[in-house]
Protein backbone atom coordinates (compact mmCIF):
# COMPACT_ATOMS: atom_id res chain seq x y z
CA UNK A 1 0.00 0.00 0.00
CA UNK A 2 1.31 3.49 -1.09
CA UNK A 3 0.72 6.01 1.76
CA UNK A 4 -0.12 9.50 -0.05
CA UNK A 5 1.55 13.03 1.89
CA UNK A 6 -1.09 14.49 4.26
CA UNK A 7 -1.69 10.85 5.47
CA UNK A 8 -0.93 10.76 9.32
CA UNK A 9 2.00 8.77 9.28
CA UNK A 10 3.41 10.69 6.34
CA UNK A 11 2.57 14.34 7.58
CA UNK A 12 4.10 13.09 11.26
CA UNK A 13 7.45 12.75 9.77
CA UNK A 14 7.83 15.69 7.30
CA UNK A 15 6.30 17.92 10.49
CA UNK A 16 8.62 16.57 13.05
CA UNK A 17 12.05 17.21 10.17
CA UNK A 18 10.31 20.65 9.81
CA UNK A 19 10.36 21.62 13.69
CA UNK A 20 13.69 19.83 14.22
CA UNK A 21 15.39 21.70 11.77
CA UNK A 22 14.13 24.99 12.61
CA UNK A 23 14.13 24.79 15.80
CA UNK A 24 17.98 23.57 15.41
CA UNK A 25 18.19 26.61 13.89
CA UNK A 26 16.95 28.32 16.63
CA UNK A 27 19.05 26.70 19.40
CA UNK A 28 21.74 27.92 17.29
CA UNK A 29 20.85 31.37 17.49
CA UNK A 30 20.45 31.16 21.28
CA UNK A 31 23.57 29.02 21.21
CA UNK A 32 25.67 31.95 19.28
CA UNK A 33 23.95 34.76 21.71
CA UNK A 34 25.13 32.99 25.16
CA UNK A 35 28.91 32.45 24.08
CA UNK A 36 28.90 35.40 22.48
CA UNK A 37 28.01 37.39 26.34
CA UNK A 38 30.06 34.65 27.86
CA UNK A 39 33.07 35.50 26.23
CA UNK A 40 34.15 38.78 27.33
CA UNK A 41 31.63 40.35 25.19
CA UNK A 42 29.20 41.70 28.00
CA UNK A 43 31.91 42.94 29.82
CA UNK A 44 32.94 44.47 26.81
CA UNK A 45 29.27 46.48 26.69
CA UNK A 46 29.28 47.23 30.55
CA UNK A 47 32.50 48.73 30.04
CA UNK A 48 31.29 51.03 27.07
CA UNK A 49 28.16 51.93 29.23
CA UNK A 50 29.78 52.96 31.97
CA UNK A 51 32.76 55.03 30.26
CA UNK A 52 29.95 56.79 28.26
CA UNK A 53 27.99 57.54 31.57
CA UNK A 54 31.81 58.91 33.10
CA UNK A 55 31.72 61.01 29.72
CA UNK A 56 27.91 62.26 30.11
CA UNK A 57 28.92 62.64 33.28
CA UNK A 58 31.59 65.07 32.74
CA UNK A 59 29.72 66.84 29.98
CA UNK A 60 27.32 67.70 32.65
CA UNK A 61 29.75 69.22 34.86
CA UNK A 62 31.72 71.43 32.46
CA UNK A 63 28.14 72.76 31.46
CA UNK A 64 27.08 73.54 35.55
CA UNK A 65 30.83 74.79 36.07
CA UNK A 66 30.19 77.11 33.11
CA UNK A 67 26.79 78.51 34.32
CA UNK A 68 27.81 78.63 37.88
CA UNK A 69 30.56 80.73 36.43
CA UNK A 70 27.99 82.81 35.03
CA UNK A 71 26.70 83.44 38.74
CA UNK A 72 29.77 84.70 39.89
CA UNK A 73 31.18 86.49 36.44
CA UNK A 74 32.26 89.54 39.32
CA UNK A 75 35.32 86.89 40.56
CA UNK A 76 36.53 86.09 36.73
CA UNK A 77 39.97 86.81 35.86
CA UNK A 78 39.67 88.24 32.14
CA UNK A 79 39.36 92.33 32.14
CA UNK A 80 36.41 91.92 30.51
CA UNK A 81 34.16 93.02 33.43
CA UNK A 82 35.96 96.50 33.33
CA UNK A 83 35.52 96.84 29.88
CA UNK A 84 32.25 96.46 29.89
CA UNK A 85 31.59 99.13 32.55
CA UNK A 86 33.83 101.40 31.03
CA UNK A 87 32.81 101.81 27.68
CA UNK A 88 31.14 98.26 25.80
CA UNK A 89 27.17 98.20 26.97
CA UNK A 90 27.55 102.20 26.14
CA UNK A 91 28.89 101.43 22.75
CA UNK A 92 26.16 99.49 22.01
CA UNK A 93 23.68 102.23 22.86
CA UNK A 94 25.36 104.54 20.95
CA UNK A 95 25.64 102.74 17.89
CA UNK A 96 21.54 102.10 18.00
CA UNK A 97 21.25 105.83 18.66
CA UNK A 98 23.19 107.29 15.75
CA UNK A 99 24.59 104.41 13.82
CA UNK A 100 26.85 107.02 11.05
CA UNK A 101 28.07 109.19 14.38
CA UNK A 102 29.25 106.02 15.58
CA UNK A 103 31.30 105.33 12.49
CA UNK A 104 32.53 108.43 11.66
CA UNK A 105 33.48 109.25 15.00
CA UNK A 106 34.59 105.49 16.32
CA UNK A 107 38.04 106.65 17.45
CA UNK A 108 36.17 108.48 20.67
CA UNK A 109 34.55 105.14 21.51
CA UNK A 110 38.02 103.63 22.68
CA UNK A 111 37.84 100.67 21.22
CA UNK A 112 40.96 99.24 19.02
CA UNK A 113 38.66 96.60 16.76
CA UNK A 114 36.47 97.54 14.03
CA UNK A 115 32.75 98.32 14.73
CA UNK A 116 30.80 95.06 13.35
CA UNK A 117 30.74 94.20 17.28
CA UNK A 118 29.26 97.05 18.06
CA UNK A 119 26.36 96.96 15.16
CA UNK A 120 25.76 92.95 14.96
CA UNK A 121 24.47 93.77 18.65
CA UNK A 122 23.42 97.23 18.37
CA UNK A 123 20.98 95.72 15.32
CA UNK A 124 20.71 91.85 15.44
CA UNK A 125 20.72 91.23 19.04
CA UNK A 126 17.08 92.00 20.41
CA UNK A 127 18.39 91.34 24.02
CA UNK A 128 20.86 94.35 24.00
CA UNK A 129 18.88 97.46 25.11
CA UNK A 130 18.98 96.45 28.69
CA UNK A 131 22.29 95.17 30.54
CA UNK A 132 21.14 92.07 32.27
CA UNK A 133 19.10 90.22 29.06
CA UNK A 134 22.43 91.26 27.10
CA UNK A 135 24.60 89.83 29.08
CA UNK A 136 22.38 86.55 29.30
CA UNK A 137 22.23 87.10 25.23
CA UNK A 138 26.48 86.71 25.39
CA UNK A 139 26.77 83.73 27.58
CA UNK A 140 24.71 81.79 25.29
CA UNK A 141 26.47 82.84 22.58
CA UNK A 142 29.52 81.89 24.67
CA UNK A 143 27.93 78.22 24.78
CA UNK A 144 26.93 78.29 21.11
CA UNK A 145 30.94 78.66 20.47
CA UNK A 146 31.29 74.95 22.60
CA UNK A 147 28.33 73.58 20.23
CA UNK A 148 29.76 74.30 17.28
CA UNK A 149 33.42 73.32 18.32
CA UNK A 150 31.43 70.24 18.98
CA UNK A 151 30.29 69.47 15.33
CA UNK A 152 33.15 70.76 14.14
CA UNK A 153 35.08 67.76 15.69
CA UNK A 154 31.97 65.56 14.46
CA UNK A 155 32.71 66.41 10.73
CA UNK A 156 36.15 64.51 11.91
CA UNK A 157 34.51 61.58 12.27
CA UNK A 158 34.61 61.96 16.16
CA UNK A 159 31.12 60.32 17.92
CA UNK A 160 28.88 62.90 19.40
CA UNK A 161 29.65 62.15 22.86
CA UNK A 162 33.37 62.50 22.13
CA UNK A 163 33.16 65.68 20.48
CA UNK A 164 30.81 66.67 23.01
CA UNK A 165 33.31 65.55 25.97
CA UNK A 166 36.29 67.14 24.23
CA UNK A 167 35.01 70.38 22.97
CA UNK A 168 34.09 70.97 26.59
CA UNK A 169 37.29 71.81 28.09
CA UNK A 170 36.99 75.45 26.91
CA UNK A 171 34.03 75.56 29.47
CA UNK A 172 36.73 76.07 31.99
CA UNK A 173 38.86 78.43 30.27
CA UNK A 174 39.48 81.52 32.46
CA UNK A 175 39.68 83.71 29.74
CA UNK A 176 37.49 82.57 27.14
CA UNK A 177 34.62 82.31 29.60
CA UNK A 178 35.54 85.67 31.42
CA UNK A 179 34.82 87.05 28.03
CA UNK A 180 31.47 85.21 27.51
CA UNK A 181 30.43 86.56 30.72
CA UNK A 182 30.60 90.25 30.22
CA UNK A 183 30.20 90.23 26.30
CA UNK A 184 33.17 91.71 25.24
CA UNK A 185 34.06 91.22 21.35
CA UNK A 186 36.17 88.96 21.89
CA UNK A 187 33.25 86.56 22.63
CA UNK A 188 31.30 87.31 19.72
CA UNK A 189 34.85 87.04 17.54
CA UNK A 190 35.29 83.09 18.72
CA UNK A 191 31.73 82.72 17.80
CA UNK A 192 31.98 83.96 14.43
CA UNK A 193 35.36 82.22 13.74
CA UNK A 194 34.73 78.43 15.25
CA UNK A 195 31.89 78.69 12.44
CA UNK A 196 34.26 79.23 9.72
CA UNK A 197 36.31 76.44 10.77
CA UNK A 198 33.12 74.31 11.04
CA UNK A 199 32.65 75.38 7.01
CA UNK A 200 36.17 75.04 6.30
CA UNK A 201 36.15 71.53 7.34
CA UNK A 202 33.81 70.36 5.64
CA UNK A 203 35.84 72.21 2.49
CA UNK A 204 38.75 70.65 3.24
CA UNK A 205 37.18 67.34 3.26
CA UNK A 206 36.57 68.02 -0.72
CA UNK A 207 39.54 69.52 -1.44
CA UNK A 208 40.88 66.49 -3.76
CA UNK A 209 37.81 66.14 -5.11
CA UNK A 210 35.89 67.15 -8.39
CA UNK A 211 33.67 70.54 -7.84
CA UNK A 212 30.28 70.30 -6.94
CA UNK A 213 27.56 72.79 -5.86
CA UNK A 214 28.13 72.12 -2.08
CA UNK A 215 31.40 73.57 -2.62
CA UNK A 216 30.04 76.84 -3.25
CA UNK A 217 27.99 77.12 -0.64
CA UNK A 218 30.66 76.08 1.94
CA UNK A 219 33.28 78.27 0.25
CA UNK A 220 30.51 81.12 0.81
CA UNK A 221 29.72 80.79 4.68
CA UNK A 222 33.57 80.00 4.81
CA UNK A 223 34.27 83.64 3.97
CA UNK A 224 31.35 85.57 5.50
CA UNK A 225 31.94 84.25 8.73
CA UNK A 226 35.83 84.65 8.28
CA UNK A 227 35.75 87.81 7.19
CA UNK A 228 32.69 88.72 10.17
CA UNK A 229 35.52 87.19 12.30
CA UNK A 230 38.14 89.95 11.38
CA UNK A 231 34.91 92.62 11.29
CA UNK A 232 34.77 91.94 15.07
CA UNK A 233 38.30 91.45 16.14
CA UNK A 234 40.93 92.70 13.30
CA UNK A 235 43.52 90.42 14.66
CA UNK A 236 41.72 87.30 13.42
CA UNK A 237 42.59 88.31 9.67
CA UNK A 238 45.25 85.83 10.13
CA UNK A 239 42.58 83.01 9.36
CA UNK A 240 41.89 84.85 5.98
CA UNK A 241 45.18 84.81 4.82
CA UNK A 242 45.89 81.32 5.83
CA UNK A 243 42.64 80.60 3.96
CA UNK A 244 44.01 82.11 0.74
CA UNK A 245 47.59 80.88 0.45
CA UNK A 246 46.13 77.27 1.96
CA UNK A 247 43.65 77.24 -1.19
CA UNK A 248 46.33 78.61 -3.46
CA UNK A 249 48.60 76.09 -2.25
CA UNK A 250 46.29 72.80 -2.01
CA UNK A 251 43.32 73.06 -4.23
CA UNK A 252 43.86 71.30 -7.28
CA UNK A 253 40.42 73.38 -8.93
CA UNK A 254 41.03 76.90 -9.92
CA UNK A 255 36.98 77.30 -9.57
CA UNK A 256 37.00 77.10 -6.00
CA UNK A 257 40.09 79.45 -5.67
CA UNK A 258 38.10 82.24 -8.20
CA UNK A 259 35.16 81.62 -5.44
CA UNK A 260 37.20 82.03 -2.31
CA UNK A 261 38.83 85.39 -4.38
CA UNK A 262 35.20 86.79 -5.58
CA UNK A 263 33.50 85.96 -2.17
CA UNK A 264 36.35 88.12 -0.03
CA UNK A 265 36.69 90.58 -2.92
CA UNK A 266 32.86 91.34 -2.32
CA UNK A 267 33.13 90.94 1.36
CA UNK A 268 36.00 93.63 1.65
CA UNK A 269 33.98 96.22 0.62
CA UNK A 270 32.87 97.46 4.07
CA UNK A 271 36.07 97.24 4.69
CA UNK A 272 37.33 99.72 2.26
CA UNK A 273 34.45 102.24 3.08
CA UNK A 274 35.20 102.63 6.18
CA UNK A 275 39.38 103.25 4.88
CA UNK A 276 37.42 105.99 2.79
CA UNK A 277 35.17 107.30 5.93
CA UNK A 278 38.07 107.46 8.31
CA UNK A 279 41.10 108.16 5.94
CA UNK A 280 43.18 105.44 7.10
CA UNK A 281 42.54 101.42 8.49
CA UNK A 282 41.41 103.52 11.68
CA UNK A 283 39.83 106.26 12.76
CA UNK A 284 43.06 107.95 13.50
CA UNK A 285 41.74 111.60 13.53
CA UNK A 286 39.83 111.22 16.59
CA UNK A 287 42.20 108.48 18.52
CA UNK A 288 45.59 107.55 18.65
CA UNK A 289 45.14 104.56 20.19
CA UNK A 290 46.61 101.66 17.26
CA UNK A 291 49.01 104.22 16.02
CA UNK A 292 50.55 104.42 19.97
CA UNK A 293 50.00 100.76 21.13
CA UNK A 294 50.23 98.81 17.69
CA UNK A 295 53.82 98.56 16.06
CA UNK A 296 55.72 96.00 14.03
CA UNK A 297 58.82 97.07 16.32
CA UNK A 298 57.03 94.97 18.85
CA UNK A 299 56.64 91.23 17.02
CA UNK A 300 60.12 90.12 18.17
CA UNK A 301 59.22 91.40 21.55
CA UNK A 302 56.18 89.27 21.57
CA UNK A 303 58.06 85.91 20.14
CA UNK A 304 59.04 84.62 23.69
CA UNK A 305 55.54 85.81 24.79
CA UNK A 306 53.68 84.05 21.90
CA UNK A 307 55.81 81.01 22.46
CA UNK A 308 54.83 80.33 26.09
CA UNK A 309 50.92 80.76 25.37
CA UNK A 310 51.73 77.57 22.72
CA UNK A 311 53.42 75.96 25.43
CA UNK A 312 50.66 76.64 28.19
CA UNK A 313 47.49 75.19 26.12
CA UNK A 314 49.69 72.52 24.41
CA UNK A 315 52.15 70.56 26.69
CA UNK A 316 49.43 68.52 28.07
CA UNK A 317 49.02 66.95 24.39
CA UNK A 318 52.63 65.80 24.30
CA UNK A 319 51.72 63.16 27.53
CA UNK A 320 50.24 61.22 24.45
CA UNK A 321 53.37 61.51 22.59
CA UNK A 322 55.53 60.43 25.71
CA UNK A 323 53.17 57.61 27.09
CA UNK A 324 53.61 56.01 23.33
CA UNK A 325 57.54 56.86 22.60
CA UNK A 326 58.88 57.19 26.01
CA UNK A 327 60.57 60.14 27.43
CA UNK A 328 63.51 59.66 25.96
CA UNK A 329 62.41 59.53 22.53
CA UNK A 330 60.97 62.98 23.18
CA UNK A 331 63.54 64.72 24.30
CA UNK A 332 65.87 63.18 21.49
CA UNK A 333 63.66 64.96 19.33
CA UNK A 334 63.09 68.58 20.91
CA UNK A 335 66.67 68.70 23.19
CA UNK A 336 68.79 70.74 20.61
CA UNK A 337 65.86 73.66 19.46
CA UNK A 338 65.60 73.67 23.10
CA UNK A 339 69.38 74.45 23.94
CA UNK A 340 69.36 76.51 21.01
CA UNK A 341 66.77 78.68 21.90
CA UNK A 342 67.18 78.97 25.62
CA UNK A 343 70.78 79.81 24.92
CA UNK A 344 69.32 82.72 22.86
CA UNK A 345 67.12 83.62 25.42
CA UNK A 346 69.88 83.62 28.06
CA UNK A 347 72.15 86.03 26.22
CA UNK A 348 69.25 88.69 25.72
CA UNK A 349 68.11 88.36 29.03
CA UNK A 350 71.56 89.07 30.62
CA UNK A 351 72.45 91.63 28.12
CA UNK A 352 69.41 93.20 29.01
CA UNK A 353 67.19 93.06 25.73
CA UNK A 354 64.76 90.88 27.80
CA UNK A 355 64.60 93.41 30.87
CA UNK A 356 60.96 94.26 29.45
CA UNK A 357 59.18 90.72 30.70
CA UNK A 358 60.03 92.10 33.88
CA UNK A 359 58.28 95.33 33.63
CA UNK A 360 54.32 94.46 32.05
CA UNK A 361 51.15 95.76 34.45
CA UNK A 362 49.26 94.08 31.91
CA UNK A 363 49.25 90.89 29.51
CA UNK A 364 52.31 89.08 29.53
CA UNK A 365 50.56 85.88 30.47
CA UNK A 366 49.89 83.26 33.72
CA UNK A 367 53.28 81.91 33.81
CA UNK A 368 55.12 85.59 33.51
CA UNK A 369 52.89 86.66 36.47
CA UNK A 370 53.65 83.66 38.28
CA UNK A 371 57.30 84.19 38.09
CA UNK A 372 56.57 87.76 39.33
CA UNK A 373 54.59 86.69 42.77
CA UNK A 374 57.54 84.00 43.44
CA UNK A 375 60.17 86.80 43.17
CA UNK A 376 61.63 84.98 39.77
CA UNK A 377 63.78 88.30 39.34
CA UNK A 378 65.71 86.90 35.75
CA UNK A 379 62.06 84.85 34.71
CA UNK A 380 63.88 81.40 34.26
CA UNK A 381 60.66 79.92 34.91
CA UNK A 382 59.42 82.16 31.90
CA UNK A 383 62.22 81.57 29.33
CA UNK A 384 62.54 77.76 29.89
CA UNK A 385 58.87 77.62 29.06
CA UNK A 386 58.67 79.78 26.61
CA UNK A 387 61.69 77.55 25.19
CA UNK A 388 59.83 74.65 25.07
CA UNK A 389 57.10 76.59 23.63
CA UNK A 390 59.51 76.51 20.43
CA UNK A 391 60.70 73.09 20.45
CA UNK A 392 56.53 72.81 20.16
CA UNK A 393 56.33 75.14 17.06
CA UNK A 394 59.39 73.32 15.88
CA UNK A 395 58.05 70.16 16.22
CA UNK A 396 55.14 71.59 13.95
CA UNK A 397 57.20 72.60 11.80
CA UNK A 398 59.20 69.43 11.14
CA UNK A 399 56.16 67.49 10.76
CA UNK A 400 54.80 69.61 7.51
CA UNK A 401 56.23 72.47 7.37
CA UNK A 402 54.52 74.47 4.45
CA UNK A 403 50.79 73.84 6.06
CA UNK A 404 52.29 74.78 9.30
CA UNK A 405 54.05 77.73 8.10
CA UNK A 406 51.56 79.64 6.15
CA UNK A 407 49.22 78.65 9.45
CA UNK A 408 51.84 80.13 12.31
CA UNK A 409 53.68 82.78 10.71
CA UNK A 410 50.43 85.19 10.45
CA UNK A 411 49.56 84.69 13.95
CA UNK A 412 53.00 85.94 15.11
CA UNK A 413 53.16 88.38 12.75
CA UNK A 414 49.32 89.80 13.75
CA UNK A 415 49.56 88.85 17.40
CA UNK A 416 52.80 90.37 17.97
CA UNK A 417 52.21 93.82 16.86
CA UNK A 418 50.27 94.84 20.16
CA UNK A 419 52.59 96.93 22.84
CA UNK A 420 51.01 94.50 25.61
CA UNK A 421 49.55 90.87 24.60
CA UNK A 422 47.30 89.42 26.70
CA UNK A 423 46.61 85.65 27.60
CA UNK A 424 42.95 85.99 26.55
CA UNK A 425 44.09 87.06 22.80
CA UNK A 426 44.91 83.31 21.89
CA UNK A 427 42.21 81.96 24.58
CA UNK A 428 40.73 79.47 23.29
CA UNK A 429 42.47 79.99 19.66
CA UNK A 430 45.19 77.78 20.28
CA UNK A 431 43.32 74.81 21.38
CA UNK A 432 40.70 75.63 18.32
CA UNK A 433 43.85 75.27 16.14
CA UNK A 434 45.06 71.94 17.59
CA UNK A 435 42.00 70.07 18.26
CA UNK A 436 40.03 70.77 14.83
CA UNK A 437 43.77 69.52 13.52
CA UNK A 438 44.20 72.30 11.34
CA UNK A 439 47.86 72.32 12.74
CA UNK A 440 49.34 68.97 10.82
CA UNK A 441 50.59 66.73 13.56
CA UNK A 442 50.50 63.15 13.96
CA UNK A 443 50.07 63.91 17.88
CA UNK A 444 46.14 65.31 16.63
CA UNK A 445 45.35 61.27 15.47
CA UNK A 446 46.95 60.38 19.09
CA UNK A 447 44.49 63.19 20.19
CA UNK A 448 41.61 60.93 18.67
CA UNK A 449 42.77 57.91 19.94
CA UNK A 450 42.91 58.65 23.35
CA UNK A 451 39.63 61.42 23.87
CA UNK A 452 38.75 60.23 26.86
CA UNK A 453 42.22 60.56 28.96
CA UNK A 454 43.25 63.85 27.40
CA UNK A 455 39.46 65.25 28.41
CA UNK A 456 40.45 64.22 31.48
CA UNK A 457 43.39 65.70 31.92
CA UNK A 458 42.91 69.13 30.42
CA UNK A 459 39.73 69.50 32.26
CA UNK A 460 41.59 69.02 35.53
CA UNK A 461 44.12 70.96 34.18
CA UNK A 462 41.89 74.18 33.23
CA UNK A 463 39.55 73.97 36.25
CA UNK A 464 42.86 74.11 38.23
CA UNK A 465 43.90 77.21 36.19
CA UNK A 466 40.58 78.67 36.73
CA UNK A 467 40.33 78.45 40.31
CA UNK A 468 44.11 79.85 40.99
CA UNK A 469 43.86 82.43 38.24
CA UNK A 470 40.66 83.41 40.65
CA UNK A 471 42.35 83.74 43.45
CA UNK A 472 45.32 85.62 42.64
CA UNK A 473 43.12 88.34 40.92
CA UNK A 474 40.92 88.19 43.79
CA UNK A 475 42.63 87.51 46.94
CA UNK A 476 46.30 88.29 45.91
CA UNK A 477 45.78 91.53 44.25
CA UNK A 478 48.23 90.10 41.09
């Protein structure tokens, strides 16, 4: 007898090889999942979860130190708070009063930068007519400068909490935040420029690449908020220039260079009108303020100066370098620009060509004014610093030294022709610069590698800064 299928004894055995394989199948998935959690894996997750909750964690803080900050702006260190009071909020008034007065007449107003600071707030800030809702206006533009330097390190393929964790170590930042505080241009300057940086990222990403209409777009915002940058705070042209020679230098398309060109060409205009208003790059008729304090006499007296603000927001980054190579790797590398230079510096400072870093009331920096309240009388501390400063910039150099180069040399050339710099002038510049990599180092992929530690470290590092820089200014009368 011939059984036929969907007989019982038939449809028994084809429904029993069904279930056995599949559910074979299925002891195999559940097979797969338990070795794969009982092989380190889960610990693996844990491990994740809870480093990510130590980052949220710290995230959080930075933010509460920063608005707690905001509480107690009177204690900051920056001179912000007296430049505010003394001629800033007025400014502001003055410019929504009688906006062509302003111009015409902006050497009275005793203020050194050009007046976009004075009109973006005057005009575009709705919070400015009273002091308290503009200074609330500035500290969240203050935080809107730590967002962006967030996604800026997010179009570098960093994760969100990363970038997040990282970019928050300029919460702490005595200066930068000083100036957030009590809305000084400066503030509105960082603002303006981390978004260029955020724009020329995303450029330089293309850069190898065939045009496309995204380019033009980026190349666009690139320059207006560049050149808004150097509106609000002239000595930030140095991004500009970079911009140009980098482009000049590195972009295979001569479409996006005749962009970059057309976009500042049109962009310079205000620029040029207000050469025509005022008969000069100043209003020199009614102040004498850049013609008396601004000199290119005073860039070599500013190298040593320049040099230890590199070292101060930098050395931190070369724990990575030391933890990989060793110490004595490191000091093979930097030991002879550092005997050359400090040898340099010795000579000058016992010949007396130095005697001047003993002699600033203002700027000068935290370390110069540290050697001052320990009685450092020939500022050792100072010049050995500010010597390993250069072995930094040397180091840069070395590395790649055209991208470098046409990066550094405008920011010692701009920076140094001030009669006093200040800390705050390259607060939080310098760690823009490094972190965003736009300083060519293969420290910044060691940067990447290890987010977590060197958060860390420089938020120790800053909130320590902070709090001393406090009390000197506050307690110690420095």
């Amino acid at each position: 007898m011939v059984e036929v299928v969907g007989t019982a004894p038939t449809s028994a055995m084809v429904i029993t090889k069904f279930v056995y394989r599949h559910s074979w199948k299925t002891n195999k998935s559940i097979i797969s999942l338990v070795e794969f959690l009982t092989t380190g894996n889960l610990q693996i997750i844990m491990l994740t979860t809870k480093k990510n909750n130590y980052k949220f964690f710290l995230i959080l803080l930075s933010i509460i130190f920063y608005l707690i900050g905001s509480y107690y702006k009177i204690f900051s260190v920056s001179g912000a708070s007296g430049d505010f009071e003394a001629f800033v909020f007025n400014n502001i008034q003055l410019f929504r009063e009688d906006l062509i007065y302003a111009i015409k007449n902006y050497g009275l107003l005793g203020d050194a930068n050009y007046p976009f600071f004075y009109i973006f707030h005057a005009y575009l800030n709705p919070f400015s007519q009273e002091a308290e809702s503009y200074l609330f206006s500035t500290l969240i533009i203050g935080f809107l400068t730590y967002l962006i330097f967030s996604l800026s390190l997010r179009n570098l393929e960093i994760k969100l909490i990363d970038s997040l964790l990282l970019s928050s170590v300029i919460l702490y930042l005595p200066w930068f935040t000083g100036r957030a505080y009590w809305g000084t241009s400066a503030n509105l300057g960082w603002f303006f420029l981390i978004i260029s940086f955020y724009f020329f990222i995303k450029v330089k990403k293309n850069i190898q690449l065939n045009y496309n209409n995204k380019d033009l777009i980026n190349i666009f915002f690139l320059c207006l908020f560049s050149a808004a940058a150097l509106y609000v705070r002239v000595s930030l042209i140095f991004f500009p220039i970079y911009l140009v020679f980098y482009f000049l230098l590195y972009d295979k398309l001569l479409k996006r260079k005749f962009y970059l060109l057309l976009f500042y060409s049109i962009l310079s205009i205000p620029g040029f009108f207000l050469i025509f208003t005022w008969g000069g790059i100043y209003d020199h008729a009614n102040s004498s303020v850049v013609k008396e304090y601004h000199s290119y006499k005073n860039i070599f007296k500013n190298f040593p100066v320049l040099l230890n603000f590199f070292f101060f927001y930098l050395w931190p980054i070369f724990l990575l370098e030391i933890k990989e190579s060793g110490i004595v790797h490191v000091l093979k590398n930097s030991i002879n620009s550092f005997i050359l230079i400090f040898s340099i510096f010795l000579i000058l400072n016992f010949t007396g060509h130095l005697s001047y870093l003993s002699d600033y009331t203002h700027g000068g920096g935290a370390i110069l004014k540290f050697g001052y309240y320990i009685n450092d009388s020939n500022n050792l501390i100072f010049l050995v610093t500010s010597s390993i400063g250069f072995s930094i910039i040397n180091f840069f150099l070395k590395e790649d030294y055209k991208k470098n180069l046409i990066l550094l040399l405008p920011i010692f050339i701009i920076y140094g022709f001030p009669q006093a710099i200040y800390q705050d002038y390259l607060e939080p510049l310098i760690i823009f610069l490094f972190f965003l990599g736009l300083i060519k180092t293969h420290l910044f992929y060691k940067l990447r590698e290890n987010i977590f530690f060197i958060s860390i470290f420089y938020i120790i590092y800053f909130f320590s800064t902070n709090i001393v820089s406090v009390y000197f200014k506050n307690f110690l009368f420095l």
